[in-house]
Protein backbone atom coordinates (compact mmCIF):
# COMPACT_ATOMS: atom_id res chain seq x y z
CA UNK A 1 145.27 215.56 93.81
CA UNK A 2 142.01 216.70 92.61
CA UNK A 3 139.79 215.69 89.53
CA UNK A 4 140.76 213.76 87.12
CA UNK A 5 144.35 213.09 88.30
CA UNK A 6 142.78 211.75 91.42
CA UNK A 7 140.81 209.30 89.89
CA UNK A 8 140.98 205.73 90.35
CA UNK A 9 139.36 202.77 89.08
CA UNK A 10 136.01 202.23 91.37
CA UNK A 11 135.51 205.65 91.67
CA UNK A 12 132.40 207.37 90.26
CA UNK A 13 132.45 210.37 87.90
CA UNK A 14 134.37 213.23 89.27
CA UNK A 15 131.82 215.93 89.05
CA UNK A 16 133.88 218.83 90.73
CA UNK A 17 136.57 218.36 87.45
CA UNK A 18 136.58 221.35 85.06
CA UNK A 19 134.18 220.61 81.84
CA UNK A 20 137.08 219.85 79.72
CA UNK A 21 138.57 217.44 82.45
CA UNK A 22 135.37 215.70 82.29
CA UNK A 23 135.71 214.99 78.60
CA UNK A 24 139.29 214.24 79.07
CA UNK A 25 137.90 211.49 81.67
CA UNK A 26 134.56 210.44 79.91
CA UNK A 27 136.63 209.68 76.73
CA UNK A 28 139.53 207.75 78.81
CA UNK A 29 136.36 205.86 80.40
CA UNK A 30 135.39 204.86 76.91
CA UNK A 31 138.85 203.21 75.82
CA UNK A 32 139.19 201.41 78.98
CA UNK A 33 135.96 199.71 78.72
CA UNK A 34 136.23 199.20 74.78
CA UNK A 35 139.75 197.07 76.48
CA UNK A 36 138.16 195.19 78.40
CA UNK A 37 135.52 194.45 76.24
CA UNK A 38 138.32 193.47 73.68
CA UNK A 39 139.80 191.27 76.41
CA UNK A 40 136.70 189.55 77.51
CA UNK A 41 137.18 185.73 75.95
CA UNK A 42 134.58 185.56 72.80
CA UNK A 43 132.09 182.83 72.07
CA UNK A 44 133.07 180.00 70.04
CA UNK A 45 131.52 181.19 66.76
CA UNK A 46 132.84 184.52 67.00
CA UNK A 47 136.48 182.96 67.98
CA UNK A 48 136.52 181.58 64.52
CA UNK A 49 135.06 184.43 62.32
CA UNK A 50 138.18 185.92 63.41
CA UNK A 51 140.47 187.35 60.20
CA UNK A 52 143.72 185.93 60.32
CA UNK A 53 144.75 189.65 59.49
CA UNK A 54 143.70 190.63 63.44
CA UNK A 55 145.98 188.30 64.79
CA UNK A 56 147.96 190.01 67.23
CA UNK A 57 151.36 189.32 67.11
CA UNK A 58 153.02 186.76 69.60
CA UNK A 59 154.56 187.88 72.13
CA UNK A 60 158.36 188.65 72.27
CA UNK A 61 160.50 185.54 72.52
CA UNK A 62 157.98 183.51 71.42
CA UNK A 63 157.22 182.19 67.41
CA UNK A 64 154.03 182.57 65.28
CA UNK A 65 152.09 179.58 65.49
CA UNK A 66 151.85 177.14 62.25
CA UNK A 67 149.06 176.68 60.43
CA UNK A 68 149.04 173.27 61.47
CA UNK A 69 149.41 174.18 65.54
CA UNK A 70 146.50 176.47 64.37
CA UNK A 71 144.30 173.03 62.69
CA UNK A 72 145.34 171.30 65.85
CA UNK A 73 143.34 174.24 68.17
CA UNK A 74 140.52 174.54 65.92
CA UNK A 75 139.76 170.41 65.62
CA UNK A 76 140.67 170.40 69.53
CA UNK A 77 138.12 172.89 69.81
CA UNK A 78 135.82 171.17 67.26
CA UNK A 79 135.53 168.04 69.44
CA UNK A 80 135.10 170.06 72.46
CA UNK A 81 131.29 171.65 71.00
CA UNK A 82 129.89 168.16 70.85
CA UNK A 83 131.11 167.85 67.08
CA UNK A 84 128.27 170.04 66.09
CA UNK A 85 130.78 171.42 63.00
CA UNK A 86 131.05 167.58 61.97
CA UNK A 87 128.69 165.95 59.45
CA UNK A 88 128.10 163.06 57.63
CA UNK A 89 127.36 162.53 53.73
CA UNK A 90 126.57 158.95 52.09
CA UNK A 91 127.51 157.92 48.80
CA UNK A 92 125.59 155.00 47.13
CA UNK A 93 127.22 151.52 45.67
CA UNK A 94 125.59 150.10 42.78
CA UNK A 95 124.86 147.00 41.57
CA UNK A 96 126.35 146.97 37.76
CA UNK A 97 123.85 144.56 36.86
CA UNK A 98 120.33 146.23 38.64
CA UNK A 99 121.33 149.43 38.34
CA UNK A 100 119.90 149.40 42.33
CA UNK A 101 122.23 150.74 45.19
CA UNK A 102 123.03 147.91 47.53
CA UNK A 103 124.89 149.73 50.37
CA UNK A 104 125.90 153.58 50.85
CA UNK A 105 129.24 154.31 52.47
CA UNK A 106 129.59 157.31 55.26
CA UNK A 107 132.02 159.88 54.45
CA UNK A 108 132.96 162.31 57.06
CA UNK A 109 133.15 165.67 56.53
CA UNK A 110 134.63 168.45 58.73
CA UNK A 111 132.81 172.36 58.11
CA UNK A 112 134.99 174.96 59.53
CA UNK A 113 133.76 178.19 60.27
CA UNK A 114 136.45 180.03 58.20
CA UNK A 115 138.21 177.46 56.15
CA UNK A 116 135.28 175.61 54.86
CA UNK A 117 135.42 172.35 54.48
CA UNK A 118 138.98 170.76 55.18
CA UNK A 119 139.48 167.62 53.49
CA UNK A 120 139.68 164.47 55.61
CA UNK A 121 143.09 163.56 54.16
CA UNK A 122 143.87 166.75 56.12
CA UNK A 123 141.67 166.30 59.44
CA UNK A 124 141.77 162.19 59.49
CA UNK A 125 145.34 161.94 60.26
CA UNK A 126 145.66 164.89 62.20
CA UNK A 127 142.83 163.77 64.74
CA UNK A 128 144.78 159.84 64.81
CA UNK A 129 148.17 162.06 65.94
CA UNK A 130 146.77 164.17 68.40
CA UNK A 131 144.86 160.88 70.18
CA UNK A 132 141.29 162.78 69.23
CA UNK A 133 139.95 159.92 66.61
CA UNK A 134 138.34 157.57 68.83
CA UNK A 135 135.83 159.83 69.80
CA UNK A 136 135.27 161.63 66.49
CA UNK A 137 134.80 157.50 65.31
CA UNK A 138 132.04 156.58 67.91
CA UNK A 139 130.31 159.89 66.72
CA UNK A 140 130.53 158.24 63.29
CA UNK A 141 129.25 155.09 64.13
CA UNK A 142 126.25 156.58 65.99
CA UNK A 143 125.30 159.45 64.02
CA UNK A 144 125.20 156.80 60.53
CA UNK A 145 123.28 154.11 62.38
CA UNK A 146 121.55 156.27 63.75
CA UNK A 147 120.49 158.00 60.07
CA UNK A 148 120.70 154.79 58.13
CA UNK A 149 117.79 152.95 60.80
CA UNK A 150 115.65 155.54 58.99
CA UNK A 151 116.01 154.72 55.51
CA UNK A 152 112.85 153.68 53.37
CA UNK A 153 115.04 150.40 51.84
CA UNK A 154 117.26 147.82 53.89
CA UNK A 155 120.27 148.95 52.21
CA UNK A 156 123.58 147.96 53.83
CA UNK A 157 125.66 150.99 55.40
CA UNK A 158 129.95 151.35 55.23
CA UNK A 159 131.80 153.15 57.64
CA UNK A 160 135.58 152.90 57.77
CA UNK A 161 137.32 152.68 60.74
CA UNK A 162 140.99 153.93 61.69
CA UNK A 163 143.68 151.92 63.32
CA UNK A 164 143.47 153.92 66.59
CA UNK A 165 140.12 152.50 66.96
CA UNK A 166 141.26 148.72 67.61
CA UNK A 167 144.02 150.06 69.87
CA UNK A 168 141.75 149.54 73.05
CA UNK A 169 140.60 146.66 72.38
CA UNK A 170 136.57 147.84 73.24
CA UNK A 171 135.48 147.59 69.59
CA UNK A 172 132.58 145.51 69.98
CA UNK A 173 131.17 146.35 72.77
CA UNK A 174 130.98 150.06 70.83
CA UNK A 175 129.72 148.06 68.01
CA UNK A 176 126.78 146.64 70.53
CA UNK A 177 126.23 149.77 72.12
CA UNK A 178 125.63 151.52 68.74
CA UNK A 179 123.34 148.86 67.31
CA UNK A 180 121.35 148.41 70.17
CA UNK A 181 120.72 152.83 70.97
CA UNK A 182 120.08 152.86 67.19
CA UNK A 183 118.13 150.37 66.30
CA UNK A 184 120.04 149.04 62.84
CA UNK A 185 120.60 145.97 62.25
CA UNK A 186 124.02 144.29 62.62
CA UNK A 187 123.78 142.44 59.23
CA UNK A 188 123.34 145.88 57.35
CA UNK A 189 126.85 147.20 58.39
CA UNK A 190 129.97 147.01 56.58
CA UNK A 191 133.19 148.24 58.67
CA UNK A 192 136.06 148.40 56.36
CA UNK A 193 139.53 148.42 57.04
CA UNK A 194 142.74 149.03 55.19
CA UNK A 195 145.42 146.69 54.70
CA UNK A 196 148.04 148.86 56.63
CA UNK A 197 145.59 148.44 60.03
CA UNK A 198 146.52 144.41 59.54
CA UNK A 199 150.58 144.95 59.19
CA UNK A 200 150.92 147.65 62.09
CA UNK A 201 147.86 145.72 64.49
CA UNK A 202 148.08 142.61 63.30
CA UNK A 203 146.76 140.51 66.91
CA UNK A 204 144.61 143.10 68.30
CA UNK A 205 142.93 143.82 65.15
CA UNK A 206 142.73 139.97 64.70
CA UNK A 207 140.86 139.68 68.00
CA UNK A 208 138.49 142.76 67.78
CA UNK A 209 137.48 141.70 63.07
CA UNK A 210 136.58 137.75 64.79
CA UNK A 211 134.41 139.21 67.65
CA UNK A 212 132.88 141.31 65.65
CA UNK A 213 132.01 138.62 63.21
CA UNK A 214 130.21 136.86 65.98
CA UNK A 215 127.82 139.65 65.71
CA UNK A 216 126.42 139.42 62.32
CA UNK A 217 128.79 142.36 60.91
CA UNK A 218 130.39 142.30 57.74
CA UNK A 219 133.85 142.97 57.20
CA UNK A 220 135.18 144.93 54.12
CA UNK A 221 139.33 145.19 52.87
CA UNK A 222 139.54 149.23 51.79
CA UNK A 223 141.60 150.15 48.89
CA UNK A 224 143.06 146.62 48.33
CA UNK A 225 145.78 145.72 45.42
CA UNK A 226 148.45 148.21 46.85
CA UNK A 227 152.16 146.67 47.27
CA UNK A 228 152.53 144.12 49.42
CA UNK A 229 148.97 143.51 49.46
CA UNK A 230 148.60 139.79 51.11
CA UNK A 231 146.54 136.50 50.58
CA UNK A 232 146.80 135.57 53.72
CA UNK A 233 145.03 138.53 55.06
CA UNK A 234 142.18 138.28 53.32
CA UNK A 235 141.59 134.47 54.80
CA UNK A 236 143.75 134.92 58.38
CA UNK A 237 140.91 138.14 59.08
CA UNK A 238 137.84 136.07 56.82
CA UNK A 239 136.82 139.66 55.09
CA UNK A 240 133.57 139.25 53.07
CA UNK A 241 134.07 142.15 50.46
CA UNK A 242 137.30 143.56 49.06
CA UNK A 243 137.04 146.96 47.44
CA UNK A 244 139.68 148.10 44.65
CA UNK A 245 141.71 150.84 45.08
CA UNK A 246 140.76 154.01 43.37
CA UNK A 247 143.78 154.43 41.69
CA UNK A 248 143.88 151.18 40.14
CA UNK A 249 140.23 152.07 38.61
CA UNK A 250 141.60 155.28 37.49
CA UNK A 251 144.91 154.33 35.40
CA UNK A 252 143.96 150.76 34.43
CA UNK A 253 143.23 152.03 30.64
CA UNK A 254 146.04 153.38 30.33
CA UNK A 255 148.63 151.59 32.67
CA UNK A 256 149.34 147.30 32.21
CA UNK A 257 150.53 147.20 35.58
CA UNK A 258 146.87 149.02 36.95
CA UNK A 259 144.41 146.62 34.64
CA UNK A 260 146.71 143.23 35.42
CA UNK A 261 146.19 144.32 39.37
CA UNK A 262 142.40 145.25 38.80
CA UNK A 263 142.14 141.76 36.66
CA UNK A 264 144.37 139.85 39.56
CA UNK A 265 141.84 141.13 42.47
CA UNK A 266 138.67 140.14 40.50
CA UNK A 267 139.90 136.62 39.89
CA UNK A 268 140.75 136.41 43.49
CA UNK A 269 137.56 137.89 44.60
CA UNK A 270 135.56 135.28 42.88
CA UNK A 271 137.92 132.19 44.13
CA UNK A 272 137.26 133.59 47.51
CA UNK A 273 133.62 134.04 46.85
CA UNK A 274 134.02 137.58 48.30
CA UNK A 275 132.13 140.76 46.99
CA UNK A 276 133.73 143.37 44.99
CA UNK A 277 133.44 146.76 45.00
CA UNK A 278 135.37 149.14 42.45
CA UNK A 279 136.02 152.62 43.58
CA UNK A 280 136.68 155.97 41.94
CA UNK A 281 134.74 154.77 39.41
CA UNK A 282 134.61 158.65 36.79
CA UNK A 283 134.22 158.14 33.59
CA UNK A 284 131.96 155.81 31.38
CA UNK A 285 135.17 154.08 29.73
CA UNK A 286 135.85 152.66 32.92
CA UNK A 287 132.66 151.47 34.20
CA UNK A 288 132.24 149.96 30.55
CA UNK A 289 135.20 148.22 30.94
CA UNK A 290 134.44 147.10 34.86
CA UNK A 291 131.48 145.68 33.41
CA UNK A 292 133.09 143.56 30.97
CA UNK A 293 135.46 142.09 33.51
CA UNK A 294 132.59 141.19 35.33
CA UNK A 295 133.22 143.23 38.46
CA UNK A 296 129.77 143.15 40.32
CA UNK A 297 129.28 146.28 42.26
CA UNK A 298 130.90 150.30 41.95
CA UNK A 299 131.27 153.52 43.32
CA UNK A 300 132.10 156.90 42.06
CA UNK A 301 131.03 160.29 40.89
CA UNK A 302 130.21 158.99 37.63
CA UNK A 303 127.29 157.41 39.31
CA UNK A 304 126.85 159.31 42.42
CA UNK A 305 128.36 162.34 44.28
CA UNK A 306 127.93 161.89 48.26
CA UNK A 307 125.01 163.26 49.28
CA UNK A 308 123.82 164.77 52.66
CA UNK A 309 121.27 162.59 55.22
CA UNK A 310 117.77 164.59 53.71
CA UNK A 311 119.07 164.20 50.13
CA UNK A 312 120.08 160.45 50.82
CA UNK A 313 116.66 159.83 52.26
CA UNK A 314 114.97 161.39 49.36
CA UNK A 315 117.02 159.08 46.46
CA UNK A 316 116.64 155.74 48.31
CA UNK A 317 112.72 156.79 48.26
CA UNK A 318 113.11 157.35 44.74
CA UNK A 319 114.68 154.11 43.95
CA UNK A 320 112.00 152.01 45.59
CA UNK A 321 109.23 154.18 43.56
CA UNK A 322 111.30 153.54 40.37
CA UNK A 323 112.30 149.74 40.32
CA UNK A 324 109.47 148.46 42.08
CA UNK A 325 111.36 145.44 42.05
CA UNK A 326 113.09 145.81 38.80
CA UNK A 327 116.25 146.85 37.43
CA UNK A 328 116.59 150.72 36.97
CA UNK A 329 118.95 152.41 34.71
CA UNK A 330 122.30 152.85 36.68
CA UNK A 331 123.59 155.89 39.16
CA UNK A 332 121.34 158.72 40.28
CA UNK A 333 119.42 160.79 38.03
């Protein structure tokens, strides 16, 4: 077999072929190596820029993957780049009375390449199920201490932390770890919790909230008020701070059962001597009315969207410039 029929992979161009064989060869060259080209694996960045559209089908016998099986690859994958499409913004709580924010609160926020950003109601849970949060939390940690040992004013800085992260029982010694390679302070940082953490880890979280209280860091109750929401909690774990749940703050004009839970809290709060914060705070009417029940501190949009690490540096400049010691006029210009 001569020419082109003869050829083989390895082989070099087979010169003695007729002209047209030649083509016939040089263009079969061409596809081949667009293949393998095609085949070669493609960088991370490129992986995702990928239209769902030029998904090749699955293979016979085997079914499409989810859209959640799809999340689950892409935050595997996420984790696996250092967390470099993970970032941090900080939202402000005020004092109702100053007008002065006295702690910001870390939100995590997860960029995709092609989705955007997906919402950490989305991500959060999805990351505790597939085993993946305890890392993604000690990047948290870090990355916010880290930031906040920066900032021009000695404001305290909230980060929440998930259930899975009391589950092996090395809390504080991450705690240490991250104060000491940052440099922030341990009195400065809030951790909050939720109430379901307590009634699922009730010993081991008990164990890791008292060490850590040994330490000089405060302890916060997330999103309290919600059924079955208990007393003995809040003195069994000794939380300094309980924060309202957002949708309390959000129906309580309009729903008895919402103000007589946001009214219930408040009077607790100041039997317990414990700081309040009031979250989802929107709309004027209801930091008017906050006000007038005498809640001390808030958080919302009304006041102040989250805001990224330069922008957050830039405001809590601003506010020292502006009160010089004083009371400013609340939330961010």
């Amino acid at each position: 077999m001569t020419g082109v029929e003869g050829w083989k992979v390895g082989q070099g161009f087979p010169e003695s072929a007729p002209l047209h064989r030649q083509l016939a060869w040089f263009g079969g060259a061409l596809l081949a190596a667009c293949m393998v080209v095609e085949l070669l694996p493609r960088t991370d960045g490129e992986r995702y820029r990928a239209k769902p559209a030029a998904r090749r089908p699955a293979a016979r016998g085997m079914p499409e993957p989810t859209d959640t099986m799809l999340l689950e690859r892409d935050l595997r994958l996420a984790l696996e780049l250092e967390l470099e499409q993970f970032e941090l913004m900080y939202q402000p709580i005020f004092d109702i009375k100053t007008g002065i924010p006295v702690a910001v609160e870390a939100l995590l926020r997860w960029r995709h390449p092609a989705r955007g950003l997906v919402p950490p109601s989305v991500f959060v849970p999805l990351a505790e199920r597939l085993g993946l949060i305890e890392k993604l939390g000690r990047w948290v940690m870090h990355t916010a201490c880290t930031e906040a040992a920066t900032w021009a004013t000695p404001v305290r800085l909230a980060i929440n932390l998930s259930p899975a992260q009391f589950s092996r029982g090395d809390l504080e010694h991450q705690v240490i770890e991250t104060l000491h390679r940052s440099g922030f302070a341990s009195d400065r940082l809030d951790l909050e919790v939720t109430e379901g953490v307590l009634l699922e880890h009730s010993q081991p979280v008990l164990a890791s909230i008292l060490s850590l209280r040994t330490l000089g860091v405060r302890l916060a109750l997330d999103e309290f008020g919600q059924p079955g929401a208990s007393l003995g909690h809040l003195r069994d774990f000794a939380f300094q701070q309980i924060k309202i749940g957002r949708s309390f703050v959000a129906s309580m004009l309009t729903d008895p059962g919402a103000m007589a839970t946001v009214r219930r809290v408040l009077a607790l709060a100041a039997d317990m001597q414990l700081d309040v914060v009031a979250l989802g705070v929107e709309t004027q009417a209801q930091l008017d009315l906050l006000t007038h029940l005498g809640c001390a501190q808030v958080q919302g949009t009304l006041l102040g969207a989250p805001l990224s690490p330069e922008r957050t540096r830039e405001y809590l400049w601003q506010v020292i410039r502006r009160s010089d010691g004083g009371s400013v006029a609340l939330g961010m210009d």
